[in-house]
N, C-alpha and C. Protein backbone atom coordinates (compact mmCIF):
# COMPACT_ATOMS: atom_id res chain seq x y z
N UNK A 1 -14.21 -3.91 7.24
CA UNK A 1 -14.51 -4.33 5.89
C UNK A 1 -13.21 -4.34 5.09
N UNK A 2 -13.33 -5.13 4.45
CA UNK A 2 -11.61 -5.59 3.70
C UNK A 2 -11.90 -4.65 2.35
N UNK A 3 -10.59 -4.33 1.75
CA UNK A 3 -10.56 -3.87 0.71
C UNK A 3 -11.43 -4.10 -0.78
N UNK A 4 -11.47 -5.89 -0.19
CA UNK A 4 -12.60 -6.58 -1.75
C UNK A 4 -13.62 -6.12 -1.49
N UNK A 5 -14.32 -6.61 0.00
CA UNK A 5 -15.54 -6.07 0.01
C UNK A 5 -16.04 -4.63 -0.32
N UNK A 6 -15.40 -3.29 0.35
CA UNK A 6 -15.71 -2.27 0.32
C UNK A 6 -15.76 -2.10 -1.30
N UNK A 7 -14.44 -2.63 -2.21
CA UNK A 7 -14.80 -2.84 -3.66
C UNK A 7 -16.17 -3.61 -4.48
N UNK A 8 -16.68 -4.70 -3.74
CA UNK A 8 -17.53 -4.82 -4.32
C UNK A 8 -19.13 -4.16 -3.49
N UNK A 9 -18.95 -3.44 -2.38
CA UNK A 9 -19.88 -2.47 -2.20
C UNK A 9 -20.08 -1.47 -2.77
N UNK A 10 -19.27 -1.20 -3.42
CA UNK A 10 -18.94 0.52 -4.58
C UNK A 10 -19.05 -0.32 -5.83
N UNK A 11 -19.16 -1.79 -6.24
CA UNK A 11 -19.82 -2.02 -7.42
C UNK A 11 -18.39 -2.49 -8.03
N UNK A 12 -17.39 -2.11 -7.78
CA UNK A 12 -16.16 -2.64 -8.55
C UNK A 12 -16.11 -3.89 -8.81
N UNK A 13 -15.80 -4.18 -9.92
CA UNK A 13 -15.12 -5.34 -10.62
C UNK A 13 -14.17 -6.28 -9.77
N UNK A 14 -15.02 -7.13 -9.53
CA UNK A 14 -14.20 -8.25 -8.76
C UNK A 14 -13.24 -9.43 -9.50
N UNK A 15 -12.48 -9.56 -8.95
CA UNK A 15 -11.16 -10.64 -9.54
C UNK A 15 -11.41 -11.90 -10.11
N UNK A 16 -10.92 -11.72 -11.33
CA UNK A 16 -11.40 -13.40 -11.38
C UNK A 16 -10.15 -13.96 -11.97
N UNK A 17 -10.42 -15.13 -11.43
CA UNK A 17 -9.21 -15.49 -11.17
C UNK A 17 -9.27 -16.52 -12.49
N UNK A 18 -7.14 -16.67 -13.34
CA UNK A 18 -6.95 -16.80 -14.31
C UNK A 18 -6.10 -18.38 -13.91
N UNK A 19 -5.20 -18.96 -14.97
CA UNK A 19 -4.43 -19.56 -14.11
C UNK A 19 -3.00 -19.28 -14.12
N UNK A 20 -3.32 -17.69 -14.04
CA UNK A 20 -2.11 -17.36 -13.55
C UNK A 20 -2.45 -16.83 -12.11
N UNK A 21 -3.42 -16.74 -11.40
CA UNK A 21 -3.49 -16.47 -10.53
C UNK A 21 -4.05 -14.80 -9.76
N UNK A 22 -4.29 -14.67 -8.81
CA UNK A 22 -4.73 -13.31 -8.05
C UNK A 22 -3.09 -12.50 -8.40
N UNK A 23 -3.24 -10.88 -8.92
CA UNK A 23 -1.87 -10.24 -8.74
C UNK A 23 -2.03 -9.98 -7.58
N UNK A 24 -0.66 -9.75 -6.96
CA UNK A 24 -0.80 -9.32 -5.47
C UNK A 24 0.02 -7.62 -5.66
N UNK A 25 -0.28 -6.88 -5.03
CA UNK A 25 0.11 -5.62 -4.99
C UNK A 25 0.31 -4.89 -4.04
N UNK A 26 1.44 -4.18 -3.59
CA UNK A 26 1.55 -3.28 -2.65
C UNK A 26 1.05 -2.31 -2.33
N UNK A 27 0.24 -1.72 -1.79
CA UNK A 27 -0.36 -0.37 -0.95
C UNK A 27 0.24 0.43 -0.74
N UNK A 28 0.84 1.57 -1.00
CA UNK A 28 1.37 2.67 -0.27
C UNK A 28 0.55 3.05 0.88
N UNK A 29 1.00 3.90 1.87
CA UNK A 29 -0.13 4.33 2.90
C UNK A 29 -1.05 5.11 2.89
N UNK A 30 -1.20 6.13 1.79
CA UNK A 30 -2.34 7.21 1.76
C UNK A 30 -3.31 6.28 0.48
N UNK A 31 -2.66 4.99 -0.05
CA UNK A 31 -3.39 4.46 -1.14
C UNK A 31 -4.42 3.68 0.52
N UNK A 32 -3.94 3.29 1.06
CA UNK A 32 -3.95 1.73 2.22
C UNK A 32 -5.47 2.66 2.66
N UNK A 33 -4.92 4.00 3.47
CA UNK A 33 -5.94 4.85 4.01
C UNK A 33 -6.90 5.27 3.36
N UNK A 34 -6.70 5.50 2.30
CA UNK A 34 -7.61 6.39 1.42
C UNK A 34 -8.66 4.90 0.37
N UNK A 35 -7.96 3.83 0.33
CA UNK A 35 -9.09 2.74 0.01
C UNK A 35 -9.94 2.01 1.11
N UNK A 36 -9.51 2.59 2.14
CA UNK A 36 -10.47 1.64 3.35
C UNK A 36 -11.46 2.79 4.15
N UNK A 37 -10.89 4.73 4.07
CA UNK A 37 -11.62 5.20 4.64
C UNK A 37 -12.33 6.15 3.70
N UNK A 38 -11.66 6.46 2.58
CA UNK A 38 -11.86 7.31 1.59
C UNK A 38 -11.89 7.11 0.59
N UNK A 39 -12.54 5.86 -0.27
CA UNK A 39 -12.00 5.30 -1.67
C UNK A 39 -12.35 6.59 -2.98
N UNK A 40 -12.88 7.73 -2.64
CA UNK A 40 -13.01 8.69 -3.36
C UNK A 40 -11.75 9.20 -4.00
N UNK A 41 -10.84 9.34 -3.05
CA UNK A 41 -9.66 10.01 -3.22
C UNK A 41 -8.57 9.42 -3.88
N UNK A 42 -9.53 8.32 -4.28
CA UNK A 42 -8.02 6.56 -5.41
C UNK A 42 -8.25 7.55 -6.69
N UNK A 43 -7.53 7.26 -8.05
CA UNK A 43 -7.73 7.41 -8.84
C UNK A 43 -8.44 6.33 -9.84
N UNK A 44 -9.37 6.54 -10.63
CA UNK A 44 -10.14 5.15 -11.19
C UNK A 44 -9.10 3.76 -11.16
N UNK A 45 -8.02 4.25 -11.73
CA UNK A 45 -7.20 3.02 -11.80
C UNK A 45 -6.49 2.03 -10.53
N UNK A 46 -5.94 2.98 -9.54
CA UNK A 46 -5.93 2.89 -8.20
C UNK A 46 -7.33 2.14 -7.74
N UNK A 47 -8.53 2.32 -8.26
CA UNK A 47 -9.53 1.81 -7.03
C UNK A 47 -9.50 0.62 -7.64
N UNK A 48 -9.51 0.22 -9.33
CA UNK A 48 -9.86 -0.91 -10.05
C UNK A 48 -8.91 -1.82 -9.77
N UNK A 49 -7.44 -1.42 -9.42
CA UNK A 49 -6.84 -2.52 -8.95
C UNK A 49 -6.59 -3.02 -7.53
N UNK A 50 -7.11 -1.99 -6.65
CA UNK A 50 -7.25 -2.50 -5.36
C UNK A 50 -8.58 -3.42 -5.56
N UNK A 51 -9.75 -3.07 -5.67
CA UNK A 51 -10.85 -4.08 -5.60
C UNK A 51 -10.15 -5.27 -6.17
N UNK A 52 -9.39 -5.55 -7.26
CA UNK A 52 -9.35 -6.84 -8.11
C UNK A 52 -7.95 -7.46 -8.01
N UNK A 53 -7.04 -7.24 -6.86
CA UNK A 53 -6.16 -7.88 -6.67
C UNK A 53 -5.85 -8.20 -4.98
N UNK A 54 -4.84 -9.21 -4.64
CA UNK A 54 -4.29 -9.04 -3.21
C UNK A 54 -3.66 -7.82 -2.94
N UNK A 55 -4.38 -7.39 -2.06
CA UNK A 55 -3.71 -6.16 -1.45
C UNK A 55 -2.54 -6.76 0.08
N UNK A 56 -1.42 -6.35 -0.19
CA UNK A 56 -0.13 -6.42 0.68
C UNK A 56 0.14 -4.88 1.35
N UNK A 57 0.18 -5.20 2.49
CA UNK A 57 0.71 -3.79 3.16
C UNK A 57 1.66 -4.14 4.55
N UNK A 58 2.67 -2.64 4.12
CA UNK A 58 3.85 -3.38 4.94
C UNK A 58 3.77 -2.98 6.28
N UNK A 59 4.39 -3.38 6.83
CA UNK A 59 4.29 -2.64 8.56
C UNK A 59 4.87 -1.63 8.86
N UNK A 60 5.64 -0.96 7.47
CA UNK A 60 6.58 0.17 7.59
C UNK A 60 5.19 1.46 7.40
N UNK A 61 4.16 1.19 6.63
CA UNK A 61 2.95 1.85 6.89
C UNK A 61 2.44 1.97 8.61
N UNK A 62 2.23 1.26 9.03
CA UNK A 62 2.15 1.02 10.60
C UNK A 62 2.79 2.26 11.09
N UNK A 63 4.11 2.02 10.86
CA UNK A 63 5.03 2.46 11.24
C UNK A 63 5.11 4.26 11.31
N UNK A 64 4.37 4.66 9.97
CA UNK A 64 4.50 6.07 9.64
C UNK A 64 3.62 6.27 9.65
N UNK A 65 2.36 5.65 9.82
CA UNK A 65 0.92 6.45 10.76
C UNK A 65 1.29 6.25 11.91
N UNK A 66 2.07 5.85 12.66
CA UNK A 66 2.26 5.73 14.00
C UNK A 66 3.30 7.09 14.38
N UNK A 67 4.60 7.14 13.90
CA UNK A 67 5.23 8.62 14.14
C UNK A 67 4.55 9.96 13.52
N UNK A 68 3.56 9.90 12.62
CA UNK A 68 3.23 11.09 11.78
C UNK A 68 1.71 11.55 13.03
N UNK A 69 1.04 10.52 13.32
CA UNK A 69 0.04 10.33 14.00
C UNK A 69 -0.43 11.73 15.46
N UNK A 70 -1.40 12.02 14.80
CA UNK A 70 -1.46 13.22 16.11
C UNK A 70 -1.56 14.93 15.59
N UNK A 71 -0.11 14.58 14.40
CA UNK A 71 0.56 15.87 13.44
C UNK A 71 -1.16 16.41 13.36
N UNK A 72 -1.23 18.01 12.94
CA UNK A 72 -2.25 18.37 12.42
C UNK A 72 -2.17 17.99 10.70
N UNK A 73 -1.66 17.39 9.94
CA UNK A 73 -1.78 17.02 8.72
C UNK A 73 -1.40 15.72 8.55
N UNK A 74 -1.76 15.04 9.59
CA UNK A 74 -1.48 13.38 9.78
C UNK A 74 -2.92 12.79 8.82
N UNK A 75 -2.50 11.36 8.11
CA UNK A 75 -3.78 11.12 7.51
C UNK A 75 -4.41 10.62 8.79
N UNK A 76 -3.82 10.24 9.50
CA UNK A 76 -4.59 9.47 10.82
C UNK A 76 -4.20 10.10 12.01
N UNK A 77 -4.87 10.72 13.09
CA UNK A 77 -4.81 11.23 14.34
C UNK A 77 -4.66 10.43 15.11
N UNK A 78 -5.11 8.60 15.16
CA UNK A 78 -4.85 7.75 16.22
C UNK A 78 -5.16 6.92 15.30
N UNK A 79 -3.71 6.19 14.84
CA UNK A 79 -3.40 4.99 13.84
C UNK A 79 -4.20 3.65 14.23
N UNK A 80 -3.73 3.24 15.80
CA UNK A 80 -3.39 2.00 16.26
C UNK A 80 -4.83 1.20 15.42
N UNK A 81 -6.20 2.45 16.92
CA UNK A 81 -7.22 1.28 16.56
C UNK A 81 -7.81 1.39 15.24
N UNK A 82 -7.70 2.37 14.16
CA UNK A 82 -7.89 1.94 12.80
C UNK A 82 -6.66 1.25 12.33
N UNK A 83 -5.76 0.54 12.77
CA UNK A 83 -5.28 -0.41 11.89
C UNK A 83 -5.66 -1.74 12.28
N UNK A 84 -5.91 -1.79 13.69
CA UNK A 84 -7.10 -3.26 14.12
C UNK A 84 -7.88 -3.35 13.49
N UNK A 85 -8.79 -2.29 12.96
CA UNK A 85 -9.98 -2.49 12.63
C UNK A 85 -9.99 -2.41 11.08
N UNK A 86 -9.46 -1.91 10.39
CA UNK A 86 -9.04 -2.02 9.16
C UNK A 86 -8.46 -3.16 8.69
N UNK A 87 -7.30 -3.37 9.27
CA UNK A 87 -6.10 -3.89 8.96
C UNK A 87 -5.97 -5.39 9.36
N UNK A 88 -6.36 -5.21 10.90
CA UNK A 88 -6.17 -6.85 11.38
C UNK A 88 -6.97 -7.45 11.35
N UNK A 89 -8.86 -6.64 11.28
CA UNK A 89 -9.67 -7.52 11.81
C UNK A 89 -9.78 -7.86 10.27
N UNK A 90 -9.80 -6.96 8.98
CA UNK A 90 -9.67 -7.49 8.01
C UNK A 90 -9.06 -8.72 7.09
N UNK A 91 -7.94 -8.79 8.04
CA UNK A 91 -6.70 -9.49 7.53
C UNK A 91 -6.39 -9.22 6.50
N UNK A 92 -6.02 -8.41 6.19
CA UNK A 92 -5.16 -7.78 4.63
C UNK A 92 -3.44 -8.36 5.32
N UNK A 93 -3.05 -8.88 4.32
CA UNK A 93 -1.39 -9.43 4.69
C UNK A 93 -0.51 -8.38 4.71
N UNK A 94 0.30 -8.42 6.03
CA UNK A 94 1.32 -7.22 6.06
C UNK A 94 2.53 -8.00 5.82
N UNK A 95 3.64 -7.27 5.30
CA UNK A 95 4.83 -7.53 4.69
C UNK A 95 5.57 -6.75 5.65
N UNK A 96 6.51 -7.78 6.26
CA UNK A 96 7.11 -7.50 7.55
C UNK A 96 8.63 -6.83 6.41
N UNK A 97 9.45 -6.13 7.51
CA UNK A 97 10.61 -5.30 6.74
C UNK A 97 11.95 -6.59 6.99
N UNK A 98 12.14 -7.25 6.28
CA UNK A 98 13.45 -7.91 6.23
C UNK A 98 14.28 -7.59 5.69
N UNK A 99 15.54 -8.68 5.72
CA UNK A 99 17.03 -8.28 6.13
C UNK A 99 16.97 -7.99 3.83
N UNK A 100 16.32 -8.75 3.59
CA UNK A 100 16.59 -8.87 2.19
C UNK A 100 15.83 -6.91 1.15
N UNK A 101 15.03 -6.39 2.08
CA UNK A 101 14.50 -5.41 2.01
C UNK A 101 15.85 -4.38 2.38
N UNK A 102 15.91 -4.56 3.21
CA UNK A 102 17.13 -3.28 3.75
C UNK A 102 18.58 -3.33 2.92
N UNK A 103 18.59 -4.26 2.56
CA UNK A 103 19.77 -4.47 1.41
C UNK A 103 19.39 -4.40 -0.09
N UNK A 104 18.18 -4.16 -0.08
CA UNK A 104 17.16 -3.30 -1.51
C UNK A 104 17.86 -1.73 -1.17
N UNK A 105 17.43 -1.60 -0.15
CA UNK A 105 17.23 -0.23 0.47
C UNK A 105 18.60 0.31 0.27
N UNK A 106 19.89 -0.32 1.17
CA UNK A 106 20.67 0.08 0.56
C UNK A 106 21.72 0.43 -0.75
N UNK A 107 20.62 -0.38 -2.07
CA UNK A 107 21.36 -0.26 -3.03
C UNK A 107 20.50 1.33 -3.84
N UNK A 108 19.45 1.44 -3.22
CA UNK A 108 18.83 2.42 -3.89
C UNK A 108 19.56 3.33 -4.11
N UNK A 109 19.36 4.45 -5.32
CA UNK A 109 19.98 5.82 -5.33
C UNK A 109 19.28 7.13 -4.25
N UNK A 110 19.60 7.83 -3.73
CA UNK A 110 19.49 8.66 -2.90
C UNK A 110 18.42 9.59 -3.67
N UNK A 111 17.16 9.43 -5.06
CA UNK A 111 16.55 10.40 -5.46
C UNK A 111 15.05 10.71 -4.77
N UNK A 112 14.68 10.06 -3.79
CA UNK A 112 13.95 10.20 -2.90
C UNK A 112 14.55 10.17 -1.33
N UNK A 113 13.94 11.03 -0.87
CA UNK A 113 14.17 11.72 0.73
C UNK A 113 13.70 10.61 1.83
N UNK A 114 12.13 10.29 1.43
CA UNK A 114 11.37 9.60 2.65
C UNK A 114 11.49 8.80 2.93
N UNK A 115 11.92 8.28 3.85
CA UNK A 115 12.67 6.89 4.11
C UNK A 115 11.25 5.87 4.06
N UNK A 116 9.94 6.15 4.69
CA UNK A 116 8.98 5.22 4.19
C UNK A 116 8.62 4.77 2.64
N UNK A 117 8.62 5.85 1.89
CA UNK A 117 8.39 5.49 0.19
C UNK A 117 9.80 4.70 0.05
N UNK A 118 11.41 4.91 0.79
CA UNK A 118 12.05 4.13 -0.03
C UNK A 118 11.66 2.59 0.22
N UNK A 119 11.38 2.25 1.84
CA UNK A 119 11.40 0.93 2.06
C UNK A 119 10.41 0.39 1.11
N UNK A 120 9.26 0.89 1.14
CA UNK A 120 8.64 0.48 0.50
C UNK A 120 8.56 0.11 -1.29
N UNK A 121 9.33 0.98 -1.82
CA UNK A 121 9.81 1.19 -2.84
C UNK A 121 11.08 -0.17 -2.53
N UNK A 122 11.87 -0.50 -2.21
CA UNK A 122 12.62 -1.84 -1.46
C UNK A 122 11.72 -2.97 -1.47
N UNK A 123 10.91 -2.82 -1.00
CA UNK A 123 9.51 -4.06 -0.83
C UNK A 123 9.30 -4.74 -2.15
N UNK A 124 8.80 -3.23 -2.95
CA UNK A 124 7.93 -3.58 -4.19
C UNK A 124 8.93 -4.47 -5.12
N UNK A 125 10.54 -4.05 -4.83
CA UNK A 125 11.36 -4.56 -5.77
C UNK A 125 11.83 -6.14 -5.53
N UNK A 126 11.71 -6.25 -3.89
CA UNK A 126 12.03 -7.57 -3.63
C UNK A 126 11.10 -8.45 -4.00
N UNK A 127 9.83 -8.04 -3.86
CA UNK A 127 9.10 -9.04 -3.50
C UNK A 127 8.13 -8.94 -5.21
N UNK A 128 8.67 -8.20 -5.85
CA UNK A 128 8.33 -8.17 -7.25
C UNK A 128 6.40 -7.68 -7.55
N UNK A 129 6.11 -6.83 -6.49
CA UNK A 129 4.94 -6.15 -6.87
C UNK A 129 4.92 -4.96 -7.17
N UNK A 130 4.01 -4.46 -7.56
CA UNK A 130 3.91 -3.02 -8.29
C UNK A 130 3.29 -2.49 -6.82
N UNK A 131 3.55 -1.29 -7.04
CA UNK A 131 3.78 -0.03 -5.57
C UNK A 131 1.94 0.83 -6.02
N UNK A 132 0.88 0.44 -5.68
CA UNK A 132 -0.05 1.73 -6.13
C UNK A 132 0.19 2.88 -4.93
N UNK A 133 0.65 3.48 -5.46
CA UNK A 133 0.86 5.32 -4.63
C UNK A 133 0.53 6.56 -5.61
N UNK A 134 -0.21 7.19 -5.01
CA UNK A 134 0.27 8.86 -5.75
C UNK A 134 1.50 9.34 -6.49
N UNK A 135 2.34 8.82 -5.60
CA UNK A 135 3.87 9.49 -5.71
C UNK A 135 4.50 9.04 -6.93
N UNK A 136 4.34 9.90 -8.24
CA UNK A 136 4.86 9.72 -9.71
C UNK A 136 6.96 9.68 -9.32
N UNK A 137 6.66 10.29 -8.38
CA UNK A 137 8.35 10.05 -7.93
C UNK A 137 9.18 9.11 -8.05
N UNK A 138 8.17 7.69 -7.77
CA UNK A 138 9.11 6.67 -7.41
C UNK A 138 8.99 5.89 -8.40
N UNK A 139 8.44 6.17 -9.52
CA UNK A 139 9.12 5.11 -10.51
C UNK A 139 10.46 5.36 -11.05
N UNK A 140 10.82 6.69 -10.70
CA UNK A 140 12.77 7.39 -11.44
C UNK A 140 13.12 5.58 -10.64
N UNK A 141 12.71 5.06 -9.28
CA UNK A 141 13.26 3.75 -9.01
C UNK A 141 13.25 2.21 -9.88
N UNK A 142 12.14 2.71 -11.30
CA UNK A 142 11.84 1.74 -12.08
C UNK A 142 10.94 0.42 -11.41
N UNK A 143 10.63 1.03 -10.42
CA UNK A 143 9.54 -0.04 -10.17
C UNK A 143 7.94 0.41 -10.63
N UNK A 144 7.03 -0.67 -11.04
CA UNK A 144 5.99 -0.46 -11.44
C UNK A 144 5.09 0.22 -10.35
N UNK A 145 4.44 1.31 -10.73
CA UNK A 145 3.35 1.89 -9.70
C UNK A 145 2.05 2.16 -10.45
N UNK A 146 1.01 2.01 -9.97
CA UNK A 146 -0.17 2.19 -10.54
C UNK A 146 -1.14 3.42 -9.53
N UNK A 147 -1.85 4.08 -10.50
CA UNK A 147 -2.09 5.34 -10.07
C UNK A 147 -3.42 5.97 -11.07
């Protein structure tokens, strides 16, 4: 079940579209996880804009349920086939890591550690979407996050 749907199964406010168009928005990964297995755990604002916009998620998420995966405090114990089944059979669009991302990446300042929040935090700036994550951290990067 895709992110709209599960939103408009919980009753959320569905998108309507302006002519400016659907916003599209980036996912962090515990936002990505926590709206497809746990939408309890969004914050109202977090759930209202996942139901009512394109949700984008990068493969650098992939990526860090895949090394974290297994951990006893992993959000996911075995990433792969919930990201088929979430992710692909859904088709939510993933945002592959390019050359124009990593040269985001390297202009960043060093005030975050995790190399997944920075790429991603890199993403949100290239590709000019707002980041919904928990992490009040990463706006010191001045990118928009919703939460």
């Amino acid at each position: 079940m895709s992110i709209r749907e599960r939103s408009a199964k919980l009753g959320l406010p569905q998108t309507r579209l302006s002519n400016r168009g659907v916003v599209r928005v980036l996912a962090d990964t515990h936002a990505l996880v926590w709206a497809l297995s746990d939408p309890d755990l969004l914050s109202g604002p977090a759930r209202q804009v996942l139901g009512e916009s394109e949700v984008v998620v990068s493969i650098a998420s992939l990526w860090e349920l895949l090394l974290k995966g297994g951990k006893k405090d992993a959000l996911l114990q075995d990433p792969l086939p919930w990201w088929e089944k979430y992710v692909v059979q859904s088709r939510i669009p993933t945002l592959a890591i390019r050359t124009s991302h990593v040269v985001a990446l390297g202009r960043l300042p060093e005030s975050h550690k995790d190399p997944f929040d920075r790429i991603l935090v890199a993403q949100a700036i290239v590709e000019r979407m707002p980041l919904v994550t928990k992490d009040d951290r990463l706006q010191r990067y001045g990118i928009a996050t919703i939460w």
